[in-house]
N, C-alpha and C. Protein backbone atom coordinates (compact mmCIF):
# COMPACT_ATOMS: atom_id res chain seq x y z
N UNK A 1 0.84 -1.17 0.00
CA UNK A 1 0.00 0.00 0.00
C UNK A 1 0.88 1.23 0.00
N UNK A 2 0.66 1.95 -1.10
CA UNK A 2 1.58 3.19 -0.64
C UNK A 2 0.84 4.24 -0.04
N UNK A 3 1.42 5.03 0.51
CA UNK A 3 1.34 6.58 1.21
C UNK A 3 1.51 7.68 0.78
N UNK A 4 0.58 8.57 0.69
CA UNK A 4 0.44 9.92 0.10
C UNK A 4 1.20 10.69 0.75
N UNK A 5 1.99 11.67 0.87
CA UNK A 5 2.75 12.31 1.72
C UNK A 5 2.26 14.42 1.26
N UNK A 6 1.98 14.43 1.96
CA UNK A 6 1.71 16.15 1.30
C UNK A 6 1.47 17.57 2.21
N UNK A 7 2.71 18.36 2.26
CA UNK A 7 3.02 19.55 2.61
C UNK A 7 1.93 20.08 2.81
N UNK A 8 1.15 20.86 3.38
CA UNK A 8 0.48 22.20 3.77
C UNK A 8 0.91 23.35 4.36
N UNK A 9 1.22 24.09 3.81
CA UNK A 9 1.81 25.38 4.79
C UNK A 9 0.75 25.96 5.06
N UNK A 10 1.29 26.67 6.51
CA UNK A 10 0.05 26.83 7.43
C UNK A 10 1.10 27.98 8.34
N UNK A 11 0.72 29.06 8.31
CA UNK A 11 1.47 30.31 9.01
C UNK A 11 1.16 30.19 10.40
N UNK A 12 0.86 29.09 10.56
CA UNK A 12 0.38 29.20 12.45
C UNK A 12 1.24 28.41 13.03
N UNK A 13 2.31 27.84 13.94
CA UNK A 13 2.41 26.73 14.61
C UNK A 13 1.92 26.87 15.95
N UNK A 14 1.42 25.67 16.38
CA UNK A 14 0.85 24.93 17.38
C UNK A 14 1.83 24.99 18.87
N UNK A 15 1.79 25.57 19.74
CA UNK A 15 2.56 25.37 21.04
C UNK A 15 2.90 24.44 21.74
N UNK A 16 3.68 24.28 22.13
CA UNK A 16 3.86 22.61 22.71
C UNK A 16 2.76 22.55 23.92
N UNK A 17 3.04 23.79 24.51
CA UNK A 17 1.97 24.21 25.76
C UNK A 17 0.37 23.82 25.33
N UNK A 18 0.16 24.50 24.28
CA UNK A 18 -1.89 24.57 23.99
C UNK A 18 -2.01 22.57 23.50
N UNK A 19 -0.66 22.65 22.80
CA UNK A 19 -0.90 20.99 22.30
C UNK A 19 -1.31 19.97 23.74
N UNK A 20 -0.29 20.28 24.88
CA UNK A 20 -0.34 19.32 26.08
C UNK A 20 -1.83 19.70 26.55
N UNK A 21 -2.00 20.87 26.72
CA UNK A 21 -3.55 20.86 27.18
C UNK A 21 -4.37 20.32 26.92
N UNK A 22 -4.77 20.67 25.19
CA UNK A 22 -5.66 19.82 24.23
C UNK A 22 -5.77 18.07 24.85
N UNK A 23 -4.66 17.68 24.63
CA UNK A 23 -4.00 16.40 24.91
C UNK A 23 -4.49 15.83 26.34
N UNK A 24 -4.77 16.67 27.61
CA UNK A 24 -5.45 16.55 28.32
C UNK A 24 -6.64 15.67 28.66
N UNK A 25 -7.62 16.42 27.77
CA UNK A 25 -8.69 15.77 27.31
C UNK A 25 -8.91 14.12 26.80
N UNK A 26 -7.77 13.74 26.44
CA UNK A 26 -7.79 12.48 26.17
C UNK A 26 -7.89 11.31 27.39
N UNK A 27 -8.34 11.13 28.01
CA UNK A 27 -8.22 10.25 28.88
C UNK A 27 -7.08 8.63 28.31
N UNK A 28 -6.09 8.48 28.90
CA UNK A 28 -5.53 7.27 28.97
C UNK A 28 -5.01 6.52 29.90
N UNK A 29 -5.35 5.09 29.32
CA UNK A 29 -4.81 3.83 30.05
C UNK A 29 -3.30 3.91 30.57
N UNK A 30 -2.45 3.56 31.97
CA UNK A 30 -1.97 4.27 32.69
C UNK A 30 -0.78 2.33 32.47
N UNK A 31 0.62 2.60 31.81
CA UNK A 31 1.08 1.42 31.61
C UNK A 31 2.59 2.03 32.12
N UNK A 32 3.24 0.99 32.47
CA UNK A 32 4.82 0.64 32.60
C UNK A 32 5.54 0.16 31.92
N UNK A 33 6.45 0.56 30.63
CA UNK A 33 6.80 -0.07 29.87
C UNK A 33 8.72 -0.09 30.59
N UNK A 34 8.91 -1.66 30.26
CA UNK A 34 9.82 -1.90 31.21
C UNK A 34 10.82 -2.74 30.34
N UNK A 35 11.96 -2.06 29.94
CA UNK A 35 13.36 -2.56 29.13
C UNK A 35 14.51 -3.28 30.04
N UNK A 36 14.99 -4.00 29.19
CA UNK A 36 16.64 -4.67 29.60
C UNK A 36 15.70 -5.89 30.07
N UNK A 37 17.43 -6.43 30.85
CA UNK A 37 17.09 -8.06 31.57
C UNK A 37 18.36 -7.87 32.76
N UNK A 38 18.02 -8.92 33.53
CA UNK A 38 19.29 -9.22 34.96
C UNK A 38 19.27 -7.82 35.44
N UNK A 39 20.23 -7.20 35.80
CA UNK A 39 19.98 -6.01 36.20
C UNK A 39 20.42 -4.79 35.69
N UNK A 40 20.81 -5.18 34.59
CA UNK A 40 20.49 -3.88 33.36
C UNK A 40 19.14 -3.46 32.94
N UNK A 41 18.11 -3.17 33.60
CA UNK A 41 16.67 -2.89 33.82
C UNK A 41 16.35 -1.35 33.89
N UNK A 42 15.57 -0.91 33.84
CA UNK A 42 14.50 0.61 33.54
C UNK A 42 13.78 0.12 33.09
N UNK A 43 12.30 1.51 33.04
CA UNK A 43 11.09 1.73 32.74
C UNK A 43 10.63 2.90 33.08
N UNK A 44 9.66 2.62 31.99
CA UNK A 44 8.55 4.53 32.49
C UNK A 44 7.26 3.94 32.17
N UNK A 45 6.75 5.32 33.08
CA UNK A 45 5.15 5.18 32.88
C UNK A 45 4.69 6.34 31.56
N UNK A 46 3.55 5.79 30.89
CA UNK A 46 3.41 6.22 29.63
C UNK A 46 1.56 5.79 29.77
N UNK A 47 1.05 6.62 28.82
CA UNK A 47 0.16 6.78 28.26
C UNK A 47 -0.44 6.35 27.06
N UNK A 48 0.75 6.01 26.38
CA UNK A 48 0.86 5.81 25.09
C UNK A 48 1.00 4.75 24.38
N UNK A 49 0.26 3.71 24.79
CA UNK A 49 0.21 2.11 24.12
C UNK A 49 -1.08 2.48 23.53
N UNK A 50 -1.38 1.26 22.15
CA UNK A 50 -2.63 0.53 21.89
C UNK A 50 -2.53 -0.03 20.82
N UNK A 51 -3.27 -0.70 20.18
CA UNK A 51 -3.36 -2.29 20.00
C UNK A 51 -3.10 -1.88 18.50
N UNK A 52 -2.01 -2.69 17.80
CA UNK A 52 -2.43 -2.18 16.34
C UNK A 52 -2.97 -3.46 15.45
N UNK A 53 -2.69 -4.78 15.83
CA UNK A 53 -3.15 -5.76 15.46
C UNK A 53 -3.33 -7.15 16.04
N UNK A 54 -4.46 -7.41 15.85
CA UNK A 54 -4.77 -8.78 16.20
C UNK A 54 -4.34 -10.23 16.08
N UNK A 55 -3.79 -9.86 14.43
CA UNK A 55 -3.49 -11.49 13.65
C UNK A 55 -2.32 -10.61 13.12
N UNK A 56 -0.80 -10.50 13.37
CA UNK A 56 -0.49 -10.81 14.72
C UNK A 56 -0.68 -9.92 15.37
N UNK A 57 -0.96 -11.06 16.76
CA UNK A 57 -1.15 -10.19 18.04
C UNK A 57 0.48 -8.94 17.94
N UNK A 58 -0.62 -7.47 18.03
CA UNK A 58 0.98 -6.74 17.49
C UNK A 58 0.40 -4.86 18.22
N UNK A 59 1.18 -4.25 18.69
CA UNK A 59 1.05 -3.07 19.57
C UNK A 59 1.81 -1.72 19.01
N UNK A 60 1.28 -0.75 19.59
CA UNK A 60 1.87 0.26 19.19
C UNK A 60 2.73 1.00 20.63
N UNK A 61 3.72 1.41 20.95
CA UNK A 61 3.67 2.07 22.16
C UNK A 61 4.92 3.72 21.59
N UNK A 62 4.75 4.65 22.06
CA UNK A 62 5.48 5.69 22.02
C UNK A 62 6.53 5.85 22.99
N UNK A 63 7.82 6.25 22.32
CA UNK A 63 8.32 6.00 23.94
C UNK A 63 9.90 7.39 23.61
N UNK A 64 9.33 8.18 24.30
CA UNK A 64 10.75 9.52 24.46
C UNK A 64 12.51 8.95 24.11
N UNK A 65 13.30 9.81 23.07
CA UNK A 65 13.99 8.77 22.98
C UNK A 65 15.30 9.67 23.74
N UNK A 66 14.67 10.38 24.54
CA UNK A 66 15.58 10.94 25.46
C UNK A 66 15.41 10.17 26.92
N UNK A 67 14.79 9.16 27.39
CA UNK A 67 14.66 8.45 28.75
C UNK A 67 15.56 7.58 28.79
N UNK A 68 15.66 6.92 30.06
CA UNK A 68 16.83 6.13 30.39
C UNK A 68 16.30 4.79 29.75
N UNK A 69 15.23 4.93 29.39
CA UNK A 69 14.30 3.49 28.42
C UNK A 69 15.02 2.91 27.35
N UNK A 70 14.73 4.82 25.96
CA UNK A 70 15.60 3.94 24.92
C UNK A 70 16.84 3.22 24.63
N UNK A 71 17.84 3.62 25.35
CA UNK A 71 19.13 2.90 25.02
C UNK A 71 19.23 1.29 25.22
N UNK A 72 18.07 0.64 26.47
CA UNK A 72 17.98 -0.32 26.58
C UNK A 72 17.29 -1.02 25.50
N UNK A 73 15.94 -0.44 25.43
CA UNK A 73 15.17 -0.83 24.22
C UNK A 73 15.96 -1.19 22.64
N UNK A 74 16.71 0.10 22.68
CA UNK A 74 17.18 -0.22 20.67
C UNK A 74 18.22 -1.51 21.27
N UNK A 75 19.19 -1.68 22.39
CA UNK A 75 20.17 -2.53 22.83
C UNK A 75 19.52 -4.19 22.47
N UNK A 76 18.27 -4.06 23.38
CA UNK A 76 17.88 -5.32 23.64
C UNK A 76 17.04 -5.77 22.49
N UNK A 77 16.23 -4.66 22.19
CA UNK A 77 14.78 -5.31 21.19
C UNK A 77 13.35 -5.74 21.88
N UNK A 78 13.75 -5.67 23.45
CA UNK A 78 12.17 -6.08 23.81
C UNK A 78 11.75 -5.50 24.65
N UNK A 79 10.55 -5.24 25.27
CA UNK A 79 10.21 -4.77 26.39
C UNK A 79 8.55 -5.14 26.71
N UNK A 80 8.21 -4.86 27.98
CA UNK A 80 6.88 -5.20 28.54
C UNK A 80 6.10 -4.30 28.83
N UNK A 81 4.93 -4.33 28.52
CA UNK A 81 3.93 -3.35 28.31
C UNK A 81 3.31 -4.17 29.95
N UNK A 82 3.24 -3.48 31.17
CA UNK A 82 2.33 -4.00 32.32
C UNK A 82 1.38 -2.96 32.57
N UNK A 83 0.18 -3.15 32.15
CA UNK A 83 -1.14 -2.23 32.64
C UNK A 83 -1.70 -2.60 33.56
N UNK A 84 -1.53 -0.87 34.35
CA UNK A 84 -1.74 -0.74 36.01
C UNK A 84 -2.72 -1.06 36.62
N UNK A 85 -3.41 -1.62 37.35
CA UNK A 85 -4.73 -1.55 37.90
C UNK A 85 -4.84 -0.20 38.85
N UNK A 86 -5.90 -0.06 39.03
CA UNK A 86 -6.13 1.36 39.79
C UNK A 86 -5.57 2.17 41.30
N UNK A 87 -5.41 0.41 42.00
CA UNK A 87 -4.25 0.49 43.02
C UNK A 87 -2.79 0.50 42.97
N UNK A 88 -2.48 1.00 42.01
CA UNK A 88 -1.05 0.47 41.29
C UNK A 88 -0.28 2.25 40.61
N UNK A 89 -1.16 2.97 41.87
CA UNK A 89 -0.38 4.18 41.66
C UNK A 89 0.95 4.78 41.85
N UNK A 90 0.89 4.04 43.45
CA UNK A 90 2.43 4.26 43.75
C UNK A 90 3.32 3.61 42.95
N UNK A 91 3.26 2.71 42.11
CA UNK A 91 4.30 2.36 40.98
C UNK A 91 4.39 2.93 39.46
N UNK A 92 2.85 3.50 39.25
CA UNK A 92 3.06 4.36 38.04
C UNK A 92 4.11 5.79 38.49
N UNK A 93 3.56 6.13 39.60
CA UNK A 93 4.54 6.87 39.93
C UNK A 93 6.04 6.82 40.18
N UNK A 94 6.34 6.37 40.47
CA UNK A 94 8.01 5.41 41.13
C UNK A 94 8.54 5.57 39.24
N UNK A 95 7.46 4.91 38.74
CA UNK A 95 8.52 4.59 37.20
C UNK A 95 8.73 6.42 36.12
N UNK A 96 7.92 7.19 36.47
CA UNK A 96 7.98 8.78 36.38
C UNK A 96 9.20 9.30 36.19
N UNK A 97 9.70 8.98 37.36
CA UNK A 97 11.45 9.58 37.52
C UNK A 97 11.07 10.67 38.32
N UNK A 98 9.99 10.97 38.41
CA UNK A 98 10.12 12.64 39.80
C UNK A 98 11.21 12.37 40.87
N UNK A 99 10.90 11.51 41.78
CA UNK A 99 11.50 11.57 43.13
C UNK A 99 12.94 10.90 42.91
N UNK A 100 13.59 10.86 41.14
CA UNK A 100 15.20 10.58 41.62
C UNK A 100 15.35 9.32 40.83
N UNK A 101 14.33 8.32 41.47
CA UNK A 101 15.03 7.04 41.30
C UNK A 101 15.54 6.97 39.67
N UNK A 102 16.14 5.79 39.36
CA UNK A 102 16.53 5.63 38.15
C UNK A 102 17.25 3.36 37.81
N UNK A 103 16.82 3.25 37.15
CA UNK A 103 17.45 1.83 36.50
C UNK A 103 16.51 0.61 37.65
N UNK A 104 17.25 -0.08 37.95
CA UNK A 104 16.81 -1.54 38.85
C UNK A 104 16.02 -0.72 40.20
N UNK A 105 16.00 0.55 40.90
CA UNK A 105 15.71 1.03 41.75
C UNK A 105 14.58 1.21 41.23
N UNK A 106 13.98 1.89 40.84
CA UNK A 106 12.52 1.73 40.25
C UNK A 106 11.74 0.59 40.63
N UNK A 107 12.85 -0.52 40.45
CA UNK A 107 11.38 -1.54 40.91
C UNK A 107 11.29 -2.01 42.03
N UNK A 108 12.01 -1.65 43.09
CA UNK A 108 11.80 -2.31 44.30
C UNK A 108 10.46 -1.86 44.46
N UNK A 109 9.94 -2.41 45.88
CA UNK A 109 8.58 -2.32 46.28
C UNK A 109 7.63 -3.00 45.85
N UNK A 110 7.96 -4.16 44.33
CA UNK A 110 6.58 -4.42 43.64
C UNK A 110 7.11 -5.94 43.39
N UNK A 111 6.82 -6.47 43.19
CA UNK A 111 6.45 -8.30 42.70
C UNK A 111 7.00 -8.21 41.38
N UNK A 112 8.13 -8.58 40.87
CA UNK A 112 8.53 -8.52 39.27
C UNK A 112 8.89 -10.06 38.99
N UNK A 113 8.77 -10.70 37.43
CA UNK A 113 8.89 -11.94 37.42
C UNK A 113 10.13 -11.07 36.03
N UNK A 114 10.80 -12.60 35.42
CA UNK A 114 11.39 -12.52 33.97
C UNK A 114 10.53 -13.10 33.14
N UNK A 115 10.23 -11.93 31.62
CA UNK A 115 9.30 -12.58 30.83
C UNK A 115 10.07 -13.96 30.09
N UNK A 116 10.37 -14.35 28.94
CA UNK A 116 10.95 -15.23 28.31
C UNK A 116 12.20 -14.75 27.69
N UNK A 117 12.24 -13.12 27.29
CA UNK A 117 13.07 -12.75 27.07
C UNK A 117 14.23 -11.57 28.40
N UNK A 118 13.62 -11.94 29.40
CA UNK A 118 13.97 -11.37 30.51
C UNK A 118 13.62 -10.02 30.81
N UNK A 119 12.83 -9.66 30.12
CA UNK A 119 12.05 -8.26 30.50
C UNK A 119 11.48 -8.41 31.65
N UNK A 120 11.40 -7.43 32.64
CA UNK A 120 10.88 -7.32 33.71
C UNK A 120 8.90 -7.21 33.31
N UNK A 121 8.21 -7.95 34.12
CA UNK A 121 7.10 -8.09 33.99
C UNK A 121 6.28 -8.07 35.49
N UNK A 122 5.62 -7.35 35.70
CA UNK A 122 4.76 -6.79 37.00
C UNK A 122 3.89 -8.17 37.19
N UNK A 123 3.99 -8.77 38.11
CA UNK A 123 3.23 -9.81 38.83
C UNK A 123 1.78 -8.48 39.33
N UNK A 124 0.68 -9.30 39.26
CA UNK A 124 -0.47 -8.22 39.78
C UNK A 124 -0.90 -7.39 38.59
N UNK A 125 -0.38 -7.15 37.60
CA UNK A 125 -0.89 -6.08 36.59
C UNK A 125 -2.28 -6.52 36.05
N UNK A 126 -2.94 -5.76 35.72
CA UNK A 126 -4.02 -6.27 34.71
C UNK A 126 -3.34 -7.20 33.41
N UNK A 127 -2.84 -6.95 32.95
CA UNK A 127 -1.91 -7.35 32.08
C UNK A 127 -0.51 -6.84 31.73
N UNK A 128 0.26 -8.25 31.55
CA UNK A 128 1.52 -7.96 31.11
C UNK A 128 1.87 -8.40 30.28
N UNK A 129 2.41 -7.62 29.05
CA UNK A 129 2.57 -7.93 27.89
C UNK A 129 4.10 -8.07 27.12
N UNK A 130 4.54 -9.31 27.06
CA UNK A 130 5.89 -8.66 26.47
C UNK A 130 6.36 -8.82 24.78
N UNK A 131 7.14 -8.29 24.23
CA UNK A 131 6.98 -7.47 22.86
C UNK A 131 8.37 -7.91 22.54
N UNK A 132 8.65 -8.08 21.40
CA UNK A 132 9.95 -8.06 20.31
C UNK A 132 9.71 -7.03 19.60
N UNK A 133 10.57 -5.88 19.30
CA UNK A 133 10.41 -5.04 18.46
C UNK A 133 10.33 -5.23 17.67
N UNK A 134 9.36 -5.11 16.74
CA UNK A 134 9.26 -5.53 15.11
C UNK A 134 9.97 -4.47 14.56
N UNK A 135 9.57 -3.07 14.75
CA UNK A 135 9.76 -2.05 13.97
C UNK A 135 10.28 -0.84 14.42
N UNK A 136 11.13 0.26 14.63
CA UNK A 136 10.96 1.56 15.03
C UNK A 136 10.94 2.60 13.99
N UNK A 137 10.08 3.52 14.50
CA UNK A 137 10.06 4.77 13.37
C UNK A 137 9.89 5.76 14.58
N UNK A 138 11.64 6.87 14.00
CA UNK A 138 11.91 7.76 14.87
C UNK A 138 11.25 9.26 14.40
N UNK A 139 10.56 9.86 15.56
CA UNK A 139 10.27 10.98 14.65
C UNK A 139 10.16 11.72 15.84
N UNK A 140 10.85 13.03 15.47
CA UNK A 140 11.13 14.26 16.09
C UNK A 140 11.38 13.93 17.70
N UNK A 141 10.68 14.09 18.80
CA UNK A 141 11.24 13.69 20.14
C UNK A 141 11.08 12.08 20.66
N UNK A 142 10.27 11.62 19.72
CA UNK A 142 9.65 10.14 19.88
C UNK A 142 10.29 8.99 19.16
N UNK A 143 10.17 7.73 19.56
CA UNK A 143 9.95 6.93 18.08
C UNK A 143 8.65 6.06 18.38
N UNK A 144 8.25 5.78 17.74
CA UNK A 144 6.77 4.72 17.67
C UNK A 144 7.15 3.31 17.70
N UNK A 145 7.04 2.46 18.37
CA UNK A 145 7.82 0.85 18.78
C UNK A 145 6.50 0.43 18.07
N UNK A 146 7.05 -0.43 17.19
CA UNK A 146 5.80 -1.37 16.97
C UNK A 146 6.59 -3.21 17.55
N UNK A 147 5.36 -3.33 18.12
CA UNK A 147 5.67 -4.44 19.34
C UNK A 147 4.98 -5.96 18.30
N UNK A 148 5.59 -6.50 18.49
CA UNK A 148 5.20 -8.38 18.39
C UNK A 148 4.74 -8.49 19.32
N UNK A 149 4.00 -9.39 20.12
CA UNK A 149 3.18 -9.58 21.21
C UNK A 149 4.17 -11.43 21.29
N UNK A 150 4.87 -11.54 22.34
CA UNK A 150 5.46 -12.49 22.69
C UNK A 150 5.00 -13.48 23.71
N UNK A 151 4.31 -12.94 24.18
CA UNK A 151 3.57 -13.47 25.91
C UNK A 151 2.39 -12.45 26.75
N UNK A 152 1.56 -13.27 27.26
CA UNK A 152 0.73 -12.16 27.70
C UNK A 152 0.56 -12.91 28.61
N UNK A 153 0.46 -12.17 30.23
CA UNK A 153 0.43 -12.51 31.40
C UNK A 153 -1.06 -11.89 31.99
N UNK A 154 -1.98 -12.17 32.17
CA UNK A 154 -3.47 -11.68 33.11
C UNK A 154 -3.23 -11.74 35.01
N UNK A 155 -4.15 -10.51 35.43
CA UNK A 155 -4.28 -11.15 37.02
C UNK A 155 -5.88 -11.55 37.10
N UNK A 156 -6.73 -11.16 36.36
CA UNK A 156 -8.04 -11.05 36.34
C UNK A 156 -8.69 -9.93 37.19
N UNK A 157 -7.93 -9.46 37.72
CA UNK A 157 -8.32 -7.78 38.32
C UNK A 157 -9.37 -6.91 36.87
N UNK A 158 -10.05 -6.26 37.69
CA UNK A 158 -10.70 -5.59 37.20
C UNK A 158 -10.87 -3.82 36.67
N UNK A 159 -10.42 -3.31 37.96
CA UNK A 159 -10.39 -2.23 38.17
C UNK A 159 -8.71 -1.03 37.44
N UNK A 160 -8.89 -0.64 36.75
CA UNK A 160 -8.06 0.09 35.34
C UNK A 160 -7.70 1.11 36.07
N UNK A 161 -6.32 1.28 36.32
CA UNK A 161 -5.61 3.05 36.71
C UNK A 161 -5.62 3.69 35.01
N UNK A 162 -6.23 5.16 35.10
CA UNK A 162 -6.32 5.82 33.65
C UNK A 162 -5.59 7.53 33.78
N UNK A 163 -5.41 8.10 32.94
CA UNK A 163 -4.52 9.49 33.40
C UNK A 163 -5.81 10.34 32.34
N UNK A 164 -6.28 11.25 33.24
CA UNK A 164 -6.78 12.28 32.64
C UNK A 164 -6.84 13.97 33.55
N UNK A 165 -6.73 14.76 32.27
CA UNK A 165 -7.00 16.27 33.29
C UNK A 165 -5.52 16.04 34.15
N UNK A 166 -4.59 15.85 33.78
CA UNK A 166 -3.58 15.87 34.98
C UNK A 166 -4.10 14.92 35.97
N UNK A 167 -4.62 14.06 36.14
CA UNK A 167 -3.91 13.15 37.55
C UNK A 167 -5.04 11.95 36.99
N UNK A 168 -4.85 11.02 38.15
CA UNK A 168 -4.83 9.80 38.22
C UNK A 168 -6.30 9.28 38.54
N UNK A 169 -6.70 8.51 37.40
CA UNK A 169 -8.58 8.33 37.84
C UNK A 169 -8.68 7.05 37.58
N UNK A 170 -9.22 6.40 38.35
CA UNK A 170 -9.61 4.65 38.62
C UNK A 170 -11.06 4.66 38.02
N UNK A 171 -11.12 3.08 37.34
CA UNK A 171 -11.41 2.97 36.60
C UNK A 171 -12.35 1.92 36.63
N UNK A 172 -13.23 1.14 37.54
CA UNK A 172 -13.75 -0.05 37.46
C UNK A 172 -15.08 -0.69 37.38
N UNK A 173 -15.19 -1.26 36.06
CA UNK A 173 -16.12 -1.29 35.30
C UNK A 173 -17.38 -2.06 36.63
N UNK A 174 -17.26 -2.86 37.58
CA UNK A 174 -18.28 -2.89 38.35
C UNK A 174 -18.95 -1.90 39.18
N UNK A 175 -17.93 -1.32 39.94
CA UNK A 175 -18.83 0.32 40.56
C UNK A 175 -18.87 1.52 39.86
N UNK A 176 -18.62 1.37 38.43
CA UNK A 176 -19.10 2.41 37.31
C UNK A 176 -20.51 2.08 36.81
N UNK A 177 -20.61 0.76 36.45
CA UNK A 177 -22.12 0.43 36.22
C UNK A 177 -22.71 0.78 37.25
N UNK A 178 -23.09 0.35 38.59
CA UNK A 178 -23.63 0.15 39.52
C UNK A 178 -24.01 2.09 39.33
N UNK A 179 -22.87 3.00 39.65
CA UNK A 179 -23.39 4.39 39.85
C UNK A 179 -23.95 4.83 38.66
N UNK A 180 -23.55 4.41 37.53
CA UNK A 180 -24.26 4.51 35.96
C UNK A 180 -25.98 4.17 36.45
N UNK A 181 -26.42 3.39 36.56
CA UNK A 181 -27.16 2.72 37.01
C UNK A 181 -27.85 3.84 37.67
N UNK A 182 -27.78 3.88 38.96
CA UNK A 182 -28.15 4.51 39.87
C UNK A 182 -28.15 6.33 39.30
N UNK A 183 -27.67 6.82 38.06
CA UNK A 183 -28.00 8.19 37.80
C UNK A 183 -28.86 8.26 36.93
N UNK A 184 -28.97 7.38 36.18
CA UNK A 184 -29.43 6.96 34.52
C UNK A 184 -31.11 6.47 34.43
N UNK A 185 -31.09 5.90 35.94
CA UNK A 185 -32.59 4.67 35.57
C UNK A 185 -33.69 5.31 36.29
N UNK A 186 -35.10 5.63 35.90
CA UNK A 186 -35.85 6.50 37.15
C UNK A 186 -35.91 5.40 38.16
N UNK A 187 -36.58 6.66 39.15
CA UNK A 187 -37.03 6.31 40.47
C UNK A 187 -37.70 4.98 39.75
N UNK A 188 -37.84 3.58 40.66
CA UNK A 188 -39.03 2.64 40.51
C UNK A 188 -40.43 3.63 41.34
N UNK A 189 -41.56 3.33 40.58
CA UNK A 189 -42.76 3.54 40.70
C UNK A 189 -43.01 2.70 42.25
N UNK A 190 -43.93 3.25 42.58
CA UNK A 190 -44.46 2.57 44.13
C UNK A 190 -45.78 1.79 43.30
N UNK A 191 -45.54 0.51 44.14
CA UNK A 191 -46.41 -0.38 43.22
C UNK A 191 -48.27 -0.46 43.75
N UNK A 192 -48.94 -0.32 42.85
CA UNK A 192 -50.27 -0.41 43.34
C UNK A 192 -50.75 -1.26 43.90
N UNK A 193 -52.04 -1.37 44.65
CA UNK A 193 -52.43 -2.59 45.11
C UNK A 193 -53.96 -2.50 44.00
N UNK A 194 -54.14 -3.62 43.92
CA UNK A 194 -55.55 -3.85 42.62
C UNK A 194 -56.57 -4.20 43.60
């Protein structure tokens, strides 16, 4: 299939500032993507996975190629996509980099197994996914990983950590129905007697 490629000039550019705002609005799924093996290890938390194919099972994830991530990533070729459950803040956070940490320190505190290719993989995640790089395409501060899907690990947890508006919103599809429910359905009628 080829690709159309085509210039528009446009006398306006876009702010990085009004762009992150906009960007805001997006609500996303809240993941740890986690490079190397033994203890040549890192990870960050990202926003930026989703699914690009089924047959093969195959992913998209974005990943800064200024973090302590990529060098492991282009090194090794693989990494694990672990999506957070909603209690699983203090580790989206930890993998951030705010408070310092950096490499194998990052993961203390949490349950980590080796995937097949020794990627670090979150015991407890909703899912953990680990990836062979099929592909990279570098562009401007990013590159776009397109992932092989190598192994997929479940906890059967339910409840989804998601990032929107700046901070951290849980996500779980049983006490979302239930209050869905409860805003959505009228009052029941008081029943007659005949």
């Amino acid at each position: 299939m080829n690709s159309a490629v085509r210039t528009i000039k446009i006398d306006r550019e876009v702010s990085s500032g009004d762009f992150r705002s906009a960007m805001r609005h997006l609500a996303g799924g809240v993941s740890v993507i986690t490079v190397g093996s033994g203890k040549d290890i890192t990870g960050m938390t990202v926003t930026s996975v989703s699914s690009l194919s089924v047959d093969p099972p195959t992913l998209i994830a974005s990943i800064n190629r200024g973090s302590s991530s990529w060098p492991l990533l282009a090194r090794h070729g693989f990494f694990g996509v672990n999506i957070l459950t909603a209690d699983q803040i203090d580790i989206a956070e930890r993998f951030t980099g705010k408070d310092g940490l950096k490499g194998a320190d990052r993961f203390a505190g949490a349950p980590w197994t080796a995937g097949l290719s020794g990627v670090p993989l979150l015991a407890g995640a909703l899912a953990a996914i680990e990836c062979e790089a099929e592909d990279i395409l570098e562009r401007h501060s990013h590159a776009i990983v397109i992932g092989r899907v190598l192994d997929i690990r479940t906890s059967g947890r339910t409840a989804a950590l998601a990032y929107w508006q700046g901070q951290y919103v849980a996500i779980d599809q049983n006490e979302d129905a239930i209050r869905l429910a409860e805003v959505s359905l009228p009052a029941p009628r008081a029943l007659r007697k005949i």
